[in-house]
Protein backbone atom coordinates (compact mmCIF):
# COMPACT_ATOMS: atom_id res chain seq x y z
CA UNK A 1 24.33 -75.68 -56.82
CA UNK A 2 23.10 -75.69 -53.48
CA UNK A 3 20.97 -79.30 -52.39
CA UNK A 4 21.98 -80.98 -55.80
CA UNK A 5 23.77 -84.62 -55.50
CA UNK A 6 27.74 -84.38 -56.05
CA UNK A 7 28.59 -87.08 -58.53
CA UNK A 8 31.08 -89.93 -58.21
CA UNK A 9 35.05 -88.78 -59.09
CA UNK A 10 36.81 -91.69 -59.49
CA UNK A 11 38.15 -92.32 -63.19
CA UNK A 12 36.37 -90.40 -66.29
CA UNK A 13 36.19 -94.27 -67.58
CA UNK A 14 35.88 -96.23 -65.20
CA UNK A 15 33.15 -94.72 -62.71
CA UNK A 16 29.83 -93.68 -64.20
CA UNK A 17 28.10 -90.77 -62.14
CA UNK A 18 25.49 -91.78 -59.93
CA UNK A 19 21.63 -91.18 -60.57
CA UNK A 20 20.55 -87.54 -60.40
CA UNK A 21 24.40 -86.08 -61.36
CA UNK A 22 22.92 -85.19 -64.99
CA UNK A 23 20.21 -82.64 -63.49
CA UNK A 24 23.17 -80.48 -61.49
CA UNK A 25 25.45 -81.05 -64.47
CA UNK A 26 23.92 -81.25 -67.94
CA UNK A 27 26.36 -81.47 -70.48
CA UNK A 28 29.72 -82.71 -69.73
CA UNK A 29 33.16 -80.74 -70.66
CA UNK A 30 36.16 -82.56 -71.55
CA UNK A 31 39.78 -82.09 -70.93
CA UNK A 32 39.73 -79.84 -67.70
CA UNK A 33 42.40 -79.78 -65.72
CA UNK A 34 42.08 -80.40 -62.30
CA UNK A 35 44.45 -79.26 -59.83
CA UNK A 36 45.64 -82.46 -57.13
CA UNK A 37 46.45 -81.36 -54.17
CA UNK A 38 48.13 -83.74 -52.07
CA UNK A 39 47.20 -84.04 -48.35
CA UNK A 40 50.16 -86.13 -47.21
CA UNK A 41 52.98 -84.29 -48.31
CA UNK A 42 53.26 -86.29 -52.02
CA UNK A 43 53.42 -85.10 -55.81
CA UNK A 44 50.86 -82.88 -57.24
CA UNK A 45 49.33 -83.96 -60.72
CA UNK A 46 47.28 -82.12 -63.17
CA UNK A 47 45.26 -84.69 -64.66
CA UNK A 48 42.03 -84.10 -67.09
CA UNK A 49 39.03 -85.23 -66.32
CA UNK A 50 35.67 -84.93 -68.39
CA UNK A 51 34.31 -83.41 -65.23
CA UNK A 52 29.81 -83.38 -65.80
CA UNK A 53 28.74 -79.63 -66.40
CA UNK A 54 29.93 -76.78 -67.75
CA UNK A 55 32.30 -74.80 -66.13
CA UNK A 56 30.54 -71.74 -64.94
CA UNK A 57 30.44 -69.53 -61.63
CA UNK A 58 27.13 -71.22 -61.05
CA UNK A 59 27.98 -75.00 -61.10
CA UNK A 60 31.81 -75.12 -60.69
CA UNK A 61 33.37 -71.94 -59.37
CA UNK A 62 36.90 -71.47 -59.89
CA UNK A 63 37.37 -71.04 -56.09
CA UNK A 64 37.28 -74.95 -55.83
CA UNK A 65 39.54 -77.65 -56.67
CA UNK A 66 39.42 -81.18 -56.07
CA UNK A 67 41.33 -82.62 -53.05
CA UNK A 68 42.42 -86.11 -53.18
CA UNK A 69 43.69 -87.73 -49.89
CA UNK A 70 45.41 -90.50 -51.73
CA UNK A 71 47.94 -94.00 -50.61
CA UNK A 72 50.95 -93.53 -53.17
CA UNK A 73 51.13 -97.49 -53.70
CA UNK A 74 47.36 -97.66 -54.68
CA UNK A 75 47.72 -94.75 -57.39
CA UNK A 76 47.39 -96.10 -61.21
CA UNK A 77 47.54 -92.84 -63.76
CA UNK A 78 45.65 -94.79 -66.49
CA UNK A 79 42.97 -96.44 -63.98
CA UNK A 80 42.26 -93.45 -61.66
CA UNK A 81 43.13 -94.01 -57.45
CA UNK A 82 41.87 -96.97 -55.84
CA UNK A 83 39.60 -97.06 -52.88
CA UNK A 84 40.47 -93.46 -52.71
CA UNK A 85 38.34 -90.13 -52.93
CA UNK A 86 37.91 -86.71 -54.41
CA UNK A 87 35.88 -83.82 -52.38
CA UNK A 88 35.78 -80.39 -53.07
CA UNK A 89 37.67 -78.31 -51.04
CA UNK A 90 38.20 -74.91 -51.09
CA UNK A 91 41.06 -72.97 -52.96
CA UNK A 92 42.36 -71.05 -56.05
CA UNK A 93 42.47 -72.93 -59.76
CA UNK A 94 42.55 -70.38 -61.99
CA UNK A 95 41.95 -66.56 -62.45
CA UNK A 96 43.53 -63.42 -61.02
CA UNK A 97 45.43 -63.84 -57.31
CA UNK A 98 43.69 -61.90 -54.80
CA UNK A 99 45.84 -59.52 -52.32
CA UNK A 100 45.31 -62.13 -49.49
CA UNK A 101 46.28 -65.04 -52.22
CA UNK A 102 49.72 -63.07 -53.31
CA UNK A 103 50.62 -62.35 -49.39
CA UNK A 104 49.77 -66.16 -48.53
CA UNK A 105 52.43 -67.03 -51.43
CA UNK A 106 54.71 -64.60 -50.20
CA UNK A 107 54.73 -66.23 -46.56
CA UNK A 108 55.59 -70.09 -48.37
CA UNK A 109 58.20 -69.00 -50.39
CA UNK A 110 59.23 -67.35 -46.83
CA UNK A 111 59.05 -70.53 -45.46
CA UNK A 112 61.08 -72.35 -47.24
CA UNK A 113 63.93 -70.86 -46.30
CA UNK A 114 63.15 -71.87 -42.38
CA UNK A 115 63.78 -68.63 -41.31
CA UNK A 116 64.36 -68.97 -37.80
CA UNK A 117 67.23 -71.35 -38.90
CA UNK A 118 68.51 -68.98 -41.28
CA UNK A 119 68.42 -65.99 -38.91
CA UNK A 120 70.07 -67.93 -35.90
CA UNK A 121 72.93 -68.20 -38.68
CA UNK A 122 72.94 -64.74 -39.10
CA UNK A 123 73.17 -63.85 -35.74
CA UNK A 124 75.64 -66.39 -34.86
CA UNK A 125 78.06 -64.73 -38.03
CA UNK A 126 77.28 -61.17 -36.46
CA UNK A 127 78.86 -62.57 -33.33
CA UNK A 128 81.97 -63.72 -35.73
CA UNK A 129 82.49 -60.41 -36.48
CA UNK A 130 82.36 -58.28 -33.42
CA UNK A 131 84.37 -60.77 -31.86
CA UNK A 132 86.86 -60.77 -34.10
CA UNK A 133 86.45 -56.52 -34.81
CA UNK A 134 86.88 -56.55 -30.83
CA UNK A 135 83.71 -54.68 -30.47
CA UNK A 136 84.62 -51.74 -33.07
CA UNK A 137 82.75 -52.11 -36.52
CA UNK A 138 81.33 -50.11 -38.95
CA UNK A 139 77.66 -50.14 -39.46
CA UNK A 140 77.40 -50.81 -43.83
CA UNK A 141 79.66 -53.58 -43.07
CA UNK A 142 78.17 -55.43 -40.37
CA UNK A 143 74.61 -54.69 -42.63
CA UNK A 144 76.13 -56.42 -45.71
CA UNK A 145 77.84 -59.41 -44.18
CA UNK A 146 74.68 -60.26 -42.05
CA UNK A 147 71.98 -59.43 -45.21
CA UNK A 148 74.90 -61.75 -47.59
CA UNK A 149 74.78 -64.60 -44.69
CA UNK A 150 70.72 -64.94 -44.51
CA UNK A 151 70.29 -64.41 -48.16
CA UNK A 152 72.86 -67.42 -49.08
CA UNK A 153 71.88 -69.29 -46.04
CA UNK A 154 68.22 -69.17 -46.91
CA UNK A 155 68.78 -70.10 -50.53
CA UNK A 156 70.96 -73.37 -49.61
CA UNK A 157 68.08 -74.16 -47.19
CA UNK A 158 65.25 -73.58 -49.85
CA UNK A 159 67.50 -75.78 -52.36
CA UNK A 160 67.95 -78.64 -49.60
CA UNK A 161 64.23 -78.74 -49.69
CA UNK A 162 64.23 -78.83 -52.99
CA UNK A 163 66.31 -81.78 -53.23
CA UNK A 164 64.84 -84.10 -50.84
CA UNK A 165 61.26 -82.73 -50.64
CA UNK A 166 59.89 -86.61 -51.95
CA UNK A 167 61.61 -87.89 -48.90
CA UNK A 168 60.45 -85.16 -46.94
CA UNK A 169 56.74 -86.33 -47.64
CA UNK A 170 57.79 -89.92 -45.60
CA UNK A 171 58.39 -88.29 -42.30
CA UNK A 172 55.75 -86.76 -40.17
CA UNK A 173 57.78 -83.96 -39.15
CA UNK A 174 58.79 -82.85 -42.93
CA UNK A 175 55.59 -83.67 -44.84
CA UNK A 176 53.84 -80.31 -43.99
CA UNK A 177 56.89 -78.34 -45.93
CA UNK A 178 55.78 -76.10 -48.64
CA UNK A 179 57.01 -79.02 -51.79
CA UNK A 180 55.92 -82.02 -50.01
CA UNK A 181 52.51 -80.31 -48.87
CA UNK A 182 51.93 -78.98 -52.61
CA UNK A 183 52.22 -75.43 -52.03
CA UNK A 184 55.37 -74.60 -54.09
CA UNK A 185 56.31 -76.56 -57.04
CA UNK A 186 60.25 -77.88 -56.67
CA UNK A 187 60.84 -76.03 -60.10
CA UNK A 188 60.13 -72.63 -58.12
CA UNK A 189 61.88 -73.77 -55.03
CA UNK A 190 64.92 -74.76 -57.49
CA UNK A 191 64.93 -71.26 -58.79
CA UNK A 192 64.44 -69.15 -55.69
CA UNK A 193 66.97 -71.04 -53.63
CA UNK A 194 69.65 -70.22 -56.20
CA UNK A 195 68.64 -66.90 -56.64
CA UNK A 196 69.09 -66.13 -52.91
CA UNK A 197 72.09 -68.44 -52.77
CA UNK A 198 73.97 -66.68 -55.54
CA UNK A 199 72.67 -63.27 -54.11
CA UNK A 200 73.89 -63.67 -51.00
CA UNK A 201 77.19 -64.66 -52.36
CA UNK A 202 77.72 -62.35 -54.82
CA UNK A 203 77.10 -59.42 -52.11
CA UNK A 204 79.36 -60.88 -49.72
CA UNK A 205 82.04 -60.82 -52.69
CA UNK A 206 80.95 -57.05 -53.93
CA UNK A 207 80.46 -55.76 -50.74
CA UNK A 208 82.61 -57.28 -47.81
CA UNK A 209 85.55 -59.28 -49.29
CA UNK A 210 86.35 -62.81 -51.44
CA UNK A 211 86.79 -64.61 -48.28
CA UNK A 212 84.23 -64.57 -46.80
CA UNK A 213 82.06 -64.97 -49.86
CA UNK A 214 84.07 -67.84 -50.83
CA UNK A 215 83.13 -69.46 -47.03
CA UNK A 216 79.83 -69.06 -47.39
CA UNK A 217 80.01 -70.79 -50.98
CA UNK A 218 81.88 -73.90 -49.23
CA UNK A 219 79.27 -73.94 -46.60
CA UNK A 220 76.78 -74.14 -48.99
CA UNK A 221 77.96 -76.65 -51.40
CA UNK A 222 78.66 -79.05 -48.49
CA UNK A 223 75.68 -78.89 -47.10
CA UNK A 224 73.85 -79.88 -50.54
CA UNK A 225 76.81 -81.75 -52.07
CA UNK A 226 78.37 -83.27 -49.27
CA UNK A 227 76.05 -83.81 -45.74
CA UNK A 228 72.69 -84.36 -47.97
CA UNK A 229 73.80 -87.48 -50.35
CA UNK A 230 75.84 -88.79 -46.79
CA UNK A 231 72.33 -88.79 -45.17
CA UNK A 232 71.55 -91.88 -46.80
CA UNK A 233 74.83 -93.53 -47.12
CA UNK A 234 76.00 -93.22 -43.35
CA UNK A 235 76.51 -91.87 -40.30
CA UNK A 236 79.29 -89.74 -40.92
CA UNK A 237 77.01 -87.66 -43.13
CA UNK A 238 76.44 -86.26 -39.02
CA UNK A 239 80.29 -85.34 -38.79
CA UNK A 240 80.43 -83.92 -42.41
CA UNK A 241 77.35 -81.70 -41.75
CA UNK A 242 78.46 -80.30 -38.69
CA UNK A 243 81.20 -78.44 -40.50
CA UNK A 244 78.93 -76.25 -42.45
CA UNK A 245 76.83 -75.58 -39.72
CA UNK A 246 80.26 -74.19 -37.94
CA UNK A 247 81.00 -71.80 -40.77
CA UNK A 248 78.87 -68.78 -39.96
CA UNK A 249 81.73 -67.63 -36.99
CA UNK A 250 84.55 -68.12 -40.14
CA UNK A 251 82.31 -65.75 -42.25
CA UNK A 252 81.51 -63.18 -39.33
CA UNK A 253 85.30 -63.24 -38.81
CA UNK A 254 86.83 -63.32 -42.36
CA UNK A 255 84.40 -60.20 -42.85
CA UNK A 256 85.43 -58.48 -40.43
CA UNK A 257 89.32 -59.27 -40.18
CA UNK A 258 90.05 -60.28 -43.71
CA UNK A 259 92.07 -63.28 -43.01
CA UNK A 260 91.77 -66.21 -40.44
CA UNK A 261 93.67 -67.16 -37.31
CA UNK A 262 94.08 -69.72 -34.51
CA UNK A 263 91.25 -67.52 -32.41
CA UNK A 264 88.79 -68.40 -35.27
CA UNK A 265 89.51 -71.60 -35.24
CA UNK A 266 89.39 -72.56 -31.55
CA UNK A 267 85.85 -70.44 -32.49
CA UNK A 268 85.43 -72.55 -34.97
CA UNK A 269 85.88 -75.99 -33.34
CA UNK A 270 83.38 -74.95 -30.63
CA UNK A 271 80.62 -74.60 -32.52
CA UNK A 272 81.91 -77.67 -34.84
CA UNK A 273 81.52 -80.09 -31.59
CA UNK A 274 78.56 -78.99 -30.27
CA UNK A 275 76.32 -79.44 -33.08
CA UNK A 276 77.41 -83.61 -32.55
CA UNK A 277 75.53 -84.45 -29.16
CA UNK A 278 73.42 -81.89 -30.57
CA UNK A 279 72.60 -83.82 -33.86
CA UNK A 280 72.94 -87.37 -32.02
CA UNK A 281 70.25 -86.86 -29.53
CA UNK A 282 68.01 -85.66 -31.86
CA UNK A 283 68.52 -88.67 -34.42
CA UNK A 284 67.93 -91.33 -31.42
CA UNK A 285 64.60 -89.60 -30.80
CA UNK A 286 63.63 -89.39 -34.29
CA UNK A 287 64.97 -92.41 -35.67
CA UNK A 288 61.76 -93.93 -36.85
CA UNK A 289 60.68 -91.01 -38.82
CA UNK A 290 64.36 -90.83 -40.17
CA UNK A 291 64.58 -94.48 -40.89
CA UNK A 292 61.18 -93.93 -43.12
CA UNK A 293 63.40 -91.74 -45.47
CA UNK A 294 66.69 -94.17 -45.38
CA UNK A 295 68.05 -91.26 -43.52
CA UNK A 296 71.51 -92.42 -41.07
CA UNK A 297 72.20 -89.87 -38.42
CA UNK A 298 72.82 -92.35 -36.53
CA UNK A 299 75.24 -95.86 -36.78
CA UNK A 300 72.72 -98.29 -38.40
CA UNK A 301 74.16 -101.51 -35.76
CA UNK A 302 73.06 -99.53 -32.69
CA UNK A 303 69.50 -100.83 -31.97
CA UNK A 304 70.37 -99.78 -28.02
CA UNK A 305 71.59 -96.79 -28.29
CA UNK A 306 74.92 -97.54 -26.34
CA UNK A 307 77.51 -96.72 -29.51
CA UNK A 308 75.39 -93.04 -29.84
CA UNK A 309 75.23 -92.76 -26.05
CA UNK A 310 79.11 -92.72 -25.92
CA UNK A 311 79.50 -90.96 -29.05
CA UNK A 312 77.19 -87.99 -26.93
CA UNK A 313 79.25 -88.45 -23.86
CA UNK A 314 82.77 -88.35 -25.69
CA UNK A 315 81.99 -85.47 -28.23
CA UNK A 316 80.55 -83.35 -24.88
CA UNK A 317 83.59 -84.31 -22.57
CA UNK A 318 86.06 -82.97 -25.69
CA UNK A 319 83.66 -79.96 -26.21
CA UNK A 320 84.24 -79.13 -22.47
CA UNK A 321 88.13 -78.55 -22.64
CA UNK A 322 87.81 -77.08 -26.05
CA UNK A 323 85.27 -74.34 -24.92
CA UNK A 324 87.67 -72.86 -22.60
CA UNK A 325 90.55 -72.43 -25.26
CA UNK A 326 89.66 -68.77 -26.24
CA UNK A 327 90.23 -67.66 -22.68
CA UNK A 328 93.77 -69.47 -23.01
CA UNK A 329 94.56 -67.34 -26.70
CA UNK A 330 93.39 -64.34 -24.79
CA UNK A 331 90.87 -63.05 -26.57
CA UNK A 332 88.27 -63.88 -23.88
CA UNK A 333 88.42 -63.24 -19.90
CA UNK A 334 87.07 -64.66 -16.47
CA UNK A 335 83.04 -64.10 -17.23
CA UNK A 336 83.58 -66.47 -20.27
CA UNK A 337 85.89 -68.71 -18.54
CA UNK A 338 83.60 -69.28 -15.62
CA UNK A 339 80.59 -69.80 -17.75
CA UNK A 340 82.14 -72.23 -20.69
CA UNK A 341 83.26 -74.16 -17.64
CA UNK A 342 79.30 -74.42 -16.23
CA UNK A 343 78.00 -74.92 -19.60
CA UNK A 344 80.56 -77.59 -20.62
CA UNK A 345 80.17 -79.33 -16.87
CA UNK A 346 76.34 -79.32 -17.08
CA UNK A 347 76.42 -80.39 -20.62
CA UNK A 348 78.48 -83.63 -20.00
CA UNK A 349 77.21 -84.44 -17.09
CA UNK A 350 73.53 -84.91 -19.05
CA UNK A 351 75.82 -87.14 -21.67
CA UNK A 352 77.30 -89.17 -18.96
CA UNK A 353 73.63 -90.01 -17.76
CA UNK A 354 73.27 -91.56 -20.99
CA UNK A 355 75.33 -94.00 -20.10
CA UNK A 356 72.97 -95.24 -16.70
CA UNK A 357 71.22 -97.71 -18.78
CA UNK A 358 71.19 -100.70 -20.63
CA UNK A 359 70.26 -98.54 -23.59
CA UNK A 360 69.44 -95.03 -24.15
CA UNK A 361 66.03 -93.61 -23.00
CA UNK A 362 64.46 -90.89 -24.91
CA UNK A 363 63.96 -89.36 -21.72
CA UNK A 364 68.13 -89.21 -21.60
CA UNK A 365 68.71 -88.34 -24.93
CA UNK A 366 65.70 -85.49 -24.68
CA UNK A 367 68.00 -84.09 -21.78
CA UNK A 368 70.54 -83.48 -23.88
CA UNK A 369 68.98 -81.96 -27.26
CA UNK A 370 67.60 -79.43 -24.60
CA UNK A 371 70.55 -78.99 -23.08
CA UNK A 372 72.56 -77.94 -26.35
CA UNK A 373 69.76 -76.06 -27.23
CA UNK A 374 70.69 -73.80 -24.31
CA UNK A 375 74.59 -74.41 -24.88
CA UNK A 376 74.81 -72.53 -27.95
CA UNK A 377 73.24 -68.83 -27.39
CA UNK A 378 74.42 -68.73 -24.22
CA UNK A 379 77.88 -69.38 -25.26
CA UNK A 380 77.75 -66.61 -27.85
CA UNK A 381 76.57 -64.44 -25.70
CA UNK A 382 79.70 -64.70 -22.99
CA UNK A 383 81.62 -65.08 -26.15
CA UNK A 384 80.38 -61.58 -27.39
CA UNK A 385 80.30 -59.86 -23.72
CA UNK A 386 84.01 -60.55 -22.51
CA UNK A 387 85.39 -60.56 -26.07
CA UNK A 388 84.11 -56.84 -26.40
CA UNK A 389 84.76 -55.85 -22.77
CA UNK A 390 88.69 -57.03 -23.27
């Protein structure tokens, strides 16, 4: 009612409603459930109040829920929040979706699968397999490898969320994910991640072959078995997790070939290397927001940054003379040989400036992270262009 005095949500108990509440709310209704949204990326709660009023379109209109910005410390379920606040916000609580309201859903559960992660895997498999098809491949089969990749990729993405979306509420760069941000509900990101996962896979094993389906099944069990529990354990959870990012090239290739060889490998190790000053940089920059989640990308005893710089500059000096190895199995030519050996050069050179300090800058370690950002596409694209043109 427009002009009337909101009363006092606190506790059902504990707070009485301040003078004049009673004249925009007459009779009060027990038992409703109200919707809490959280602001800060923690768990929702349905919790009844004995909200004043009746519920009606005039006085409480099922467009609005109540929006609690709360501290999760100062939260007591049988006392109500502490020093904390409900408003009325703005949003659905019950009744028929709207159009706009089934397309917004739509667009979360589209997000949880991080889609441009998901679809730079894709790509980076559809690489795999004109590489290894030498240019020549059918269209239904490069169509059903790439649609089996981002389906399974996206599911074992959605289910990652799924399993650390509490610790994704502790870091600001994770809190705004649909769980943590209490737009999905972990039991629906539980069951859409494995229905993508196991659709993906089972196409991939219909449609293109075992092998590859049973790659992408390894890839996605380590990533949630394996690198996920490691996060929190140590920093070799950053070695073990760079091996199923380094899978999509096996898939592309498997698909496409049917088997695998020393070429996919040397692929394979490529992509397995340069995800480590990749993944190092970007822990040292984020290592506060990690450390809020007990996350270890980095070794714990490093306070400096001198262990990770050398890690960067030793993973990117071995990355350098691997990248040039499919030129030496012949299945690349002079274009990629003469840009590997810029993009390796250039890469290491930004590690070894790491070293230039007592400790490592963020200003170093930012170098880097952008400098493997541009590492990777351009080396599937000289991988791709001589590969074909031999």
């Amino acid at each position: 009612m427009p002009g009337a005095p909101r009363p006092c949500v606190t506790h059902p108990v504990s707070c009485p409603h301040p003078p004049g509440a009673e004249s925009a709310f007459p009779a009060p209704t027990p038992g409703l459930p109200i919707l809490i949204i959280p602001e800060r990326g923690l768990r929702s709660f349905d919790i009844p109040f004995r909200l004043p009023g009746p519920r009606s379109p005039d006085n409480f209109p099922s467009s609005k829920v109540w929006r609690w910005n709360p501290t999760p410390a100062r939260w007591n379920p049988y006392s109500g929040p502490v020093d904390q606040k409900l408003t009325m916000e703005s949003g659905p609580l019950e009744g028929p979706r709207t159009t706009l309201e089934r397309v917004s859903r739509v667009a979360v559960f589209y997000e949880l699968t991080k889609p441009g992660i998901a679809g730079y895997v894709m790509v980076t498999a559809g690489v795999g397999y004109l590489v290894a098809a030498g240019g020549q491949a059918d269209f239904l089969p490069v169509v059903w490898t790439l649609l089996g990749t981002v389906l399974a990729t996206g599911g074992a993405l959605a289910l990652n969320q799924f399993v650390e979306w509490e610790l994704d509420a502790l870091m600001e760069r994770t809190r705004s994910r649909p769980i943590p941000s209490g737009r999905l509900g972990p039991r629906e990101a539980l069951f859409f991640g494995n229905l993508l996962m196991l659709g993906g896979i089972g196409l991939l094993f219909l449609a293109v072959g075992w092998l590859p389906a049973a790659l992408t099944a390894l890839s996605a069990l380590s990533y949630n078995l394996i690198y996920t529990p490691l996060k929190k354990v140590s920093y070799v959870s950053t070695l073990a997790g760079a091996f199923p990012g380094a899978m999509p090239t096996l898939i592309g290739w498997s698909a496409a070939t049917g088997t695998l060889n020393l070429e996919a490998g040397a692929v394979f190790a490529i992509a397995y290397l340069w995800q480590l000053p990749h993944v190092l940089s970007l822990g040292w920059l984020l290592r506060k927001d990690y450390a809020r989640a007990g996350f270890y990308l980095i070794p714990r005893s490093d306070p400096e940054g001198r262990r990770i710089a050398w890690h960067i500059t030793v993973f990117s000096a071995t990355l350098a003379l691997v990248g040039v190895v499919p030129t030496w199995l012949g299945i690349t030519g002079t274009i990629y040989l003469v840009g590997m050996v810029i993009l390796g050069t250039g890469l290491l050179g930004l590690a070894i400036a790491t070293l230039a300090e007592d400790r490592l800058t963020a200003t170093a370690a930012r170098r880097v992270f952008l400098g493997s950002l541009v590492y990777h596409p351009i080396f599937l694209i000289l991988l791709l262009v001589d590969a074909i043109r031999l």
